[in-house]
N, C-alpha and C. Protein backbone atom coordinates (compact mmCIF):
# COMPACT_ATOMS: atom_id res chain seq x y z
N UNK A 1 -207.53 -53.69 -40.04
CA UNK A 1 -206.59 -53.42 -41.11
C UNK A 1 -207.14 -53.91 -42.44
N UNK A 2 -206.84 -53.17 -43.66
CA UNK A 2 -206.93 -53.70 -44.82
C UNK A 2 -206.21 -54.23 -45.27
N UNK A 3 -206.36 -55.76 -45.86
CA UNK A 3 -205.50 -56.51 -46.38
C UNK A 3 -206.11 -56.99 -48.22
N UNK A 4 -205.03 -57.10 -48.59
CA UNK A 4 -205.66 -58.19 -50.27
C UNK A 4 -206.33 -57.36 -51.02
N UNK A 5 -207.63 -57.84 -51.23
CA UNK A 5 -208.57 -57.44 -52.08
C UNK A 5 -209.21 -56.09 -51.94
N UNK A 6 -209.39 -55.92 -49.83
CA UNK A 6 -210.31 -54.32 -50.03
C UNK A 6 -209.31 -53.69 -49.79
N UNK A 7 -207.87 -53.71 -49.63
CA UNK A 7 -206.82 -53.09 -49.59
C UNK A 7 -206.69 -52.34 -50.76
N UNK A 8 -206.42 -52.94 -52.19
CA UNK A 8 -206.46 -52.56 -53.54
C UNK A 8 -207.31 -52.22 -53.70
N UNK A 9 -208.81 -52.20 -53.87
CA UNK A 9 -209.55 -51.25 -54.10
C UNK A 9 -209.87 -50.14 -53.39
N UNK A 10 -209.68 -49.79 -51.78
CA UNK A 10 -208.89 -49.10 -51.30
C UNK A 10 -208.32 -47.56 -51.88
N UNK A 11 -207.09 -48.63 -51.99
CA UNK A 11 -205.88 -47.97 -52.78
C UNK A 11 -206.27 -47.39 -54.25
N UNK A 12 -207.18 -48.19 -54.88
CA UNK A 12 -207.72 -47.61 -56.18
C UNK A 12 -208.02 -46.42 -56.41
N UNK A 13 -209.68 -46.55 -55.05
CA UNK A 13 -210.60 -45.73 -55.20
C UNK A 13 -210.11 -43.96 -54.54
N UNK A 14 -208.76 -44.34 -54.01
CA UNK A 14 -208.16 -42.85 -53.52
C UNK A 14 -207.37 -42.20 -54.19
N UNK A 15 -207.20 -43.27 -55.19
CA UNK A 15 -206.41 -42.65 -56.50
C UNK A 15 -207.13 -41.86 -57.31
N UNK A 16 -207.95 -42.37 -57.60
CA UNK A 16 -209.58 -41.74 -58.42
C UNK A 16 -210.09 -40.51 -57.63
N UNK A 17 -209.99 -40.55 -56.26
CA UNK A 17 -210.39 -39.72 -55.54
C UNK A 17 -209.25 -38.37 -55.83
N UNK A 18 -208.33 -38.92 -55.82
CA UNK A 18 -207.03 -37.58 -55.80
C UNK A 18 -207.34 -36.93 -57.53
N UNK A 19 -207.10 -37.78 -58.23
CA UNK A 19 -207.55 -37.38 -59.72
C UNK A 19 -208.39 -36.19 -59.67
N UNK A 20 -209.72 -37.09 -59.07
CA UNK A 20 -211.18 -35.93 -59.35
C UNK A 20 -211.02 -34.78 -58.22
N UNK A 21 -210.09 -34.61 -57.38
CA UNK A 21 -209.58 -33.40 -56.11
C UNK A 21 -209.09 -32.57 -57.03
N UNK A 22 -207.87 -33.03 -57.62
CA UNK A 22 -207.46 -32.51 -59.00
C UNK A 22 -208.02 -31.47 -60.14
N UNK A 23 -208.94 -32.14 -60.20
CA UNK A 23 -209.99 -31.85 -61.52
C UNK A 23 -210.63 -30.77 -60.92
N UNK A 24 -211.45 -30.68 -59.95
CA UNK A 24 -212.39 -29.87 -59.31
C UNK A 24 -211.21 -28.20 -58.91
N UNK A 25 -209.94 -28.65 -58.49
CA UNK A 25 -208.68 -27.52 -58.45
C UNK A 25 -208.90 -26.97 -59.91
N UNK A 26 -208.83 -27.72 -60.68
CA UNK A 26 -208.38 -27.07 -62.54
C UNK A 26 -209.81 -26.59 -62.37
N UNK A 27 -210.71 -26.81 -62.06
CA UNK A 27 -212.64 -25.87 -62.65
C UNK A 27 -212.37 -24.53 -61.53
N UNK A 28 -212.14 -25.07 -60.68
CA UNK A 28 -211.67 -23.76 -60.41
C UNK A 28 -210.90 -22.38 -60.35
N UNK A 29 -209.73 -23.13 -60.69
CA UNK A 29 -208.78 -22.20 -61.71
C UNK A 29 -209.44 -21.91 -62.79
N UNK A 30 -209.84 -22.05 -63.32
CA UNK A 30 -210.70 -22.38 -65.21
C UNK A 30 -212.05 -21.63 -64.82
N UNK A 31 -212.02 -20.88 -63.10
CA UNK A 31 -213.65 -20.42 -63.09
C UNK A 31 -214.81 -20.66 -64.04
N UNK A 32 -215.02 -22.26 -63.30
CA UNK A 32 -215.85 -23.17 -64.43
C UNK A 32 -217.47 -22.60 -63.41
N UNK A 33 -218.68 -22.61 -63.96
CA UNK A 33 -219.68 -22.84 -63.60
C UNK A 33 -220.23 -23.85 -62.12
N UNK A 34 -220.19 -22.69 -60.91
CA UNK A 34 -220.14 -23.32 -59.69
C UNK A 34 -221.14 -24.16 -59.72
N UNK A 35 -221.80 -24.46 -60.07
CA UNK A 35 -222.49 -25.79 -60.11
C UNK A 35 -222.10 -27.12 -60.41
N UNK A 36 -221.16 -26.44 -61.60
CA UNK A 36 -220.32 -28.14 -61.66
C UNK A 36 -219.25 -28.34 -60.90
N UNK A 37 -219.02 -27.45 -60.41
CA UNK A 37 -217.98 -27.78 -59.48
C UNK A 37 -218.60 -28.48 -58.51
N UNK A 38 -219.76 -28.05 -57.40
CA UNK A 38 -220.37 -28.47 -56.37
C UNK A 38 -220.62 -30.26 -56.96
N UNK A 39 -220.87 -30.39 -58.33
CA UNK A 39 -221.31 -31.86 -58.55
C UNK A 39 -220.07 -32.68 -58.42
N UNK A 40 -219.13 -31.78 -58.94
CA UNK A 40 -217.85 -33.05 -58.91
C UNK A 40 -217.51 -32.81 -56.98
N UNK A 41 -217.64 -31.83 -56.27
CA UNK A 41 -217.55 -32.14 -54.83
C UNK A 41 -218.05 -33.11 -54.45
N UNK A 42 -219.42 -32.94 -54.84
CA UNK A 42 -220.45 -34.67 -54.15
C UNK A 42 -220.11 -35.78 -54.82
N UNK A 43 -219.40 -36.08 -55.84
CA UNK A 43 -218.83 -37.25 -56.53
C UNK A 43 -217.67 -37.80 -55.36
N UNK A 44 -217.04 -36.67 -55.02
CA UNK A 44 -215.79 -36.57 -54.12
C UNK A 44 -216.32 -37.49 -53.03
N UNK A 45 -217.24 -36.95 -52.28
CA UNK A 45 -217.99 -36.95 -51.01
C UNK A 45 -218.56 -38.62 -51.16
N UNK A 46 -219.51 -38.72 -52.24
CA UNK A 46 -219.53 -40.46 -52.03
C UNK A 46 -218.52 -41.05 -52.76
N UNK A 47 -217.57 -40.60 -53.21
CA UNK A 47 -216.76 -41.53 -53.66
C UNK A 47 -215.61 -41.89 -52.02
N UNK A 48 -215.61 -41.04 -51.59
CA UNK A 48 -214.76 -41.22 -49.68
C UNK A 48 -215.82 -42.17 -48.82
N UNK A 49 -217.25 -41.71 -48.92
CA UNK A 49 -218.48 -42.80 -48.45
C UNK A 49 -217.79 -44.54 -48.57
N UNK A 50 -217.52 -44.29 -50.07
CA UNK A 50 -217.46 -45.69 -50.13
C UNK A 50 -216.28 -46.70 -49.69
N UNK A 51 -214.58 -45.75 -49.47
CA UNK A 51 -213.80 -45.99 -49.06
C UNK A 51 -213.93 -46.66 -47.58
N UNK A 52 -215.02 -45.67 -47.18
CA UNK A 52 -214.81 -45.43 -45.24
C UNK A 52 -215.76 -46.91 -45.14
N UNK A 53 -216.26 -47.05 -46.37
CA UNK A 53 -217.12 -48.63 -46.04
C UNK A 53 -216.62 -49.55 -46.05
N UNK A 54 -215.97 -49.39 -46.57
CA UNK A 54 -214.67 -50.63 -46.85
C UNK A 54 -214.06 -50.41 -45.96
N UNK A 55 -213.45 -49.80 -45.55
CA UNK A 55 -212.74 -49.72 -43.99
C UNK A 55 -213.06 -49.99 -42.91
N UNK A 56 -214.59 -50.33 -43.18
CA UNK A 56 -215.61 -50.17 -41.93
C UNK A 56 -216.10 -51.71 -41.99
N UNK A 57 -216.33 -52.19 -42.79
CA UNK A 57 -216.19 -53.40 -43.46
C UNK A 57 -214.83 -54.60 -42.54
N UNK A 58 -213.59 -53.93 -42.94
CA UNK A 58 -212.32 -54.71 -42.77
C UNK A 58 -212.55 -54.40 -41.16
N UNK A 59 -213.01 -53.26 -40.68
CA UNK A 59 -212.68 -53.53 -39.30
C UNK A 59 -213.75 -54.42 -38.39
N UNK A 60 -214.67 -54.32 -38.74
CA UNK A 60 -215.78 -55.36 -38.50
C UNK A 60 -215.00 -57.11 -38.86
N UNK A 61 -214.76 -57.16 -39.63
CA UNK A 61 -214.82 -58.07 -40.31
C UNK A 61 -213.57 -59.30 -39.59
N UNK A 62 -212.90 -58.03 -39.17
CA UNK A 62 -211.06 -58.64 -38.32
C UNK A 62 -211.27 -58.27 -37.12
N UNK A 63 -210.87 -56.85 -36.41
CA UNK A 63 -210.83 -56.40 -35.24
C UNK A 63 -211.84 -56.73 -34.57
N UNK A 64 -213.47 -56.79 -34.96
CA UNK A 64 -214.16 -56.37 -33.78
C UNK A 64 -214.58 -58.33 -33.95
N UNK A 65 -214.50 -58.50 -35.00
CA UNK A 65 -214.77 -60.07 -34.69
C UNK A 65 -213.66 -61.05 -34.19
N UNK A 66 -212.84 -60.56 -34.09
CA UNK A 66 -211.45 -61.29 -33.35
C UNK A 66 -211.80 -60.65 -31.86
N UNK A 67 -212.43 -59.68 -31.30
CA UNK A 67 -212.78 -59.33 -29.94
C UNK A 67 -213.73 -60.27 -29.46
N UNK A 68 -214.43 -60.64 -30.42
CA UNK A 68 -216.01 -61.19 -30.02
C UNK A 68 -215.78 -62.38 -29.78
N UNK A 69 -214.75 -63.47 -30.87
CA UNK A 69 -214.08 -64.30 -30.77
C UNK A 69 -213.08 -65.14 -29.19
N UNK A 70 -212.64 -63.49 -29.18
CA UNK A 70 -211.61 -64.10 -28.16
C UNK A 70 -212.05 -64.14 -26.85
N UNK A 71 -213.34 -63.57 -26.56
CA UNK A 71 -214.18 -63.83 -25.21
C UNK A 71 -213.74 -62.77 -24.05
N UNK A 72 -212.63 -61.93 -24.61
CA UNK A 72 -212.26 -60.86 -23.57
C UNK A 72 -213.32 -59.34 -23.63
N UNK A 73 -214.08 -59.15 -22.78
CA UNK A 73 -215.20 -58.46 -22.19
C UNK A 73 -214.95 -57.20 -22.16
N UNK A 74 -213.46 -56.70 -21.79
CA UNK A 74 -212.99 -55.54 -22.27
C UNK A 74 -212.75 -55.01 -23.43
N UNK A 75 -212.00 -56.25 -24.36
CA UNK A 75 -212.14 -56.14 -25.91
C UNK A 75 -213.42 -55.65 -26.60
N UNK A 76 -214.16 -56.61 -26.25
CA UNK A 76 -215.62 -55.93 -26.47
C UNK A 76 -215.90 -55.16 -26.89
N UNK A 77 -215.91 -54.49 -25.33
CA UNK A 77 -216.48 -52.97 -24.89
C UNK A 77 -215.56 -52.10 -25.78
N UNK A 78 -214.57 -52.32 -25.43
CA UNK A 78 -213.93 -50.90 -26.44
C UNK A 78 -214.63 -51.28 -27.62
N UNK A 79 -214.35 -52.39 -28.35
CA UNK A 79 -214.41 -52.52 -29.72
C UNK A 79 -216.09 -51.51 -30.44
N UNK A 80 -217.24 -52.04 -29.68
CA UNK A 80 -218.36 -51.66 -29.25
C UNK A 80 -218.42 -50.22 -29.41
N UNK A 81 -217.54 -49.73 -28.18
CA UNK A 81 -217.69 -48.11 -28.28
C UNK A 81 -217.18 -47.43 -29.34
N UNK A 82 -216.07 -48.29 -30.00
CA UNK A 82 -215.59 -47.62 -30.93
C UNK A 82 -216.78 -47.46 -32.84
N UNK A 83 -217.52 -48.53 -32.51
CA UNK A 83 -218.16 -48.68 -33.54
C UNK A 83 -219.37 -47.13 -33.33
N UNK A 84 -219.92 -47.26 -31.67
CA UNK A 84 -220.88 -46.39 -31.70
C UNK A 84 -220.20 -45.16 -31.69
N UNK A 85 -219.24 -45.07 -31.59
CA UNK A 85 -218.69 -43.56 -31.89
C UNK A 85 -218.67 -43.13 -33.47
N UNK A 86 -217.59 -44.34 -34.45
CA UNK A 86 -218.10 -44.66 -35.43
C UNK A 86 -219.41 -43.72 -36.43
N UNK A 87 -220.06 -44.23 -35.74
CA UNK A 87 -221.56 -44.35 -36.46
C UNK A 87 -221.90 -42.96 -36.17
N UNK A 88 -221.75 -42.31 -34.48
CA UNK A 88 -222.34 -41.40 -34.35
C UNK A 88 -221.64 -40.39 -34.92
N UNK A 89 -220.38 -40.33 -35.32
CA UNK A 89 -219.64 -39.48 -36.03
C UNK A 89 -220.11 -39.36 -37.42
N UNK A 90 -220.32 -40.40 -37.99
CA UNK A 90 -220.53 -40.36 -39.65
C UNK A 90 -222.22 -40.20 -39.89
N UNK A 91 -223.14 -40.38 -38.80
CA UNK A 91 -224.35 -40.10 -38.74
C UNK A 91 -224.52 -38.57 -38.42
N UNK A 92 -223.69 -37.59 -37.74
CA UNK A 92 -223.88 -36.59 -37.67
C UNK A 92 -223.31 -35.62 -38.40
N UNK A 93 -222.48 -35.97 -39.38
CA UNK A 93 -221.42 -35.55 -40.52
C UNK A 93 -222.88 -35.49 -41.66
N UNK A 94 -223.91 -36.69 -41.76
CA UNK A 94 -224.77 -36.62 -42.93
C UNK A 94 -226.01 -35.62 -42.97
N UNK A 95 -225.77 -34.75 -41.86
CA UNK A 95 -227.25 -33.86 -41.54
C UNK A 95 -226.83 -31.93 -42.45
């Protein structure tokens, strides 16, 4: 879970994110020059990168270290699989 600090920025950076979703709707209404559109997409694209890090971050940081913590072997394992799923999801999303 996100709490405090990466909670609010978080919460910031999806605000910014909705804004520039926004913006990229109006260039396209406005049949702006598809190129700039595609740039403000990839602004989009790592600007969500950086959210999912922070998320990825808080869950490391609480969940999977409160598993590791608490010595339960099953905790673990899920926690574990869930990371390598994780990874293999957002590693095969970047190709």
């Amino acid at each position: 879970m996100l709490h405090g600090d990466a909670k609010k920025k978080a919460q910031l950076r999806l605000r910014r994110i909705a804004g520039q979703v926004q913006a990229i709707e109006r260039m396209i209404e406005a049949d702006r020059y598809c190129v700039d559109v595609m740039h403000q997409v990839a602004a989009v694209e790592a600007a969500l990168r950086q959210v999912g890090k922070l998320v990825l971050r808080a869950h490391v940081d609480s969940c999977v270290a409160d598993a590791i913590k608490d010595g339960d072997a099953r905790a673990r394992k899920r926690k574990v699989e869930e990371l390598v799923e994780v990874f293999t999801r957002y590693g095969s999303e970047r190709k």
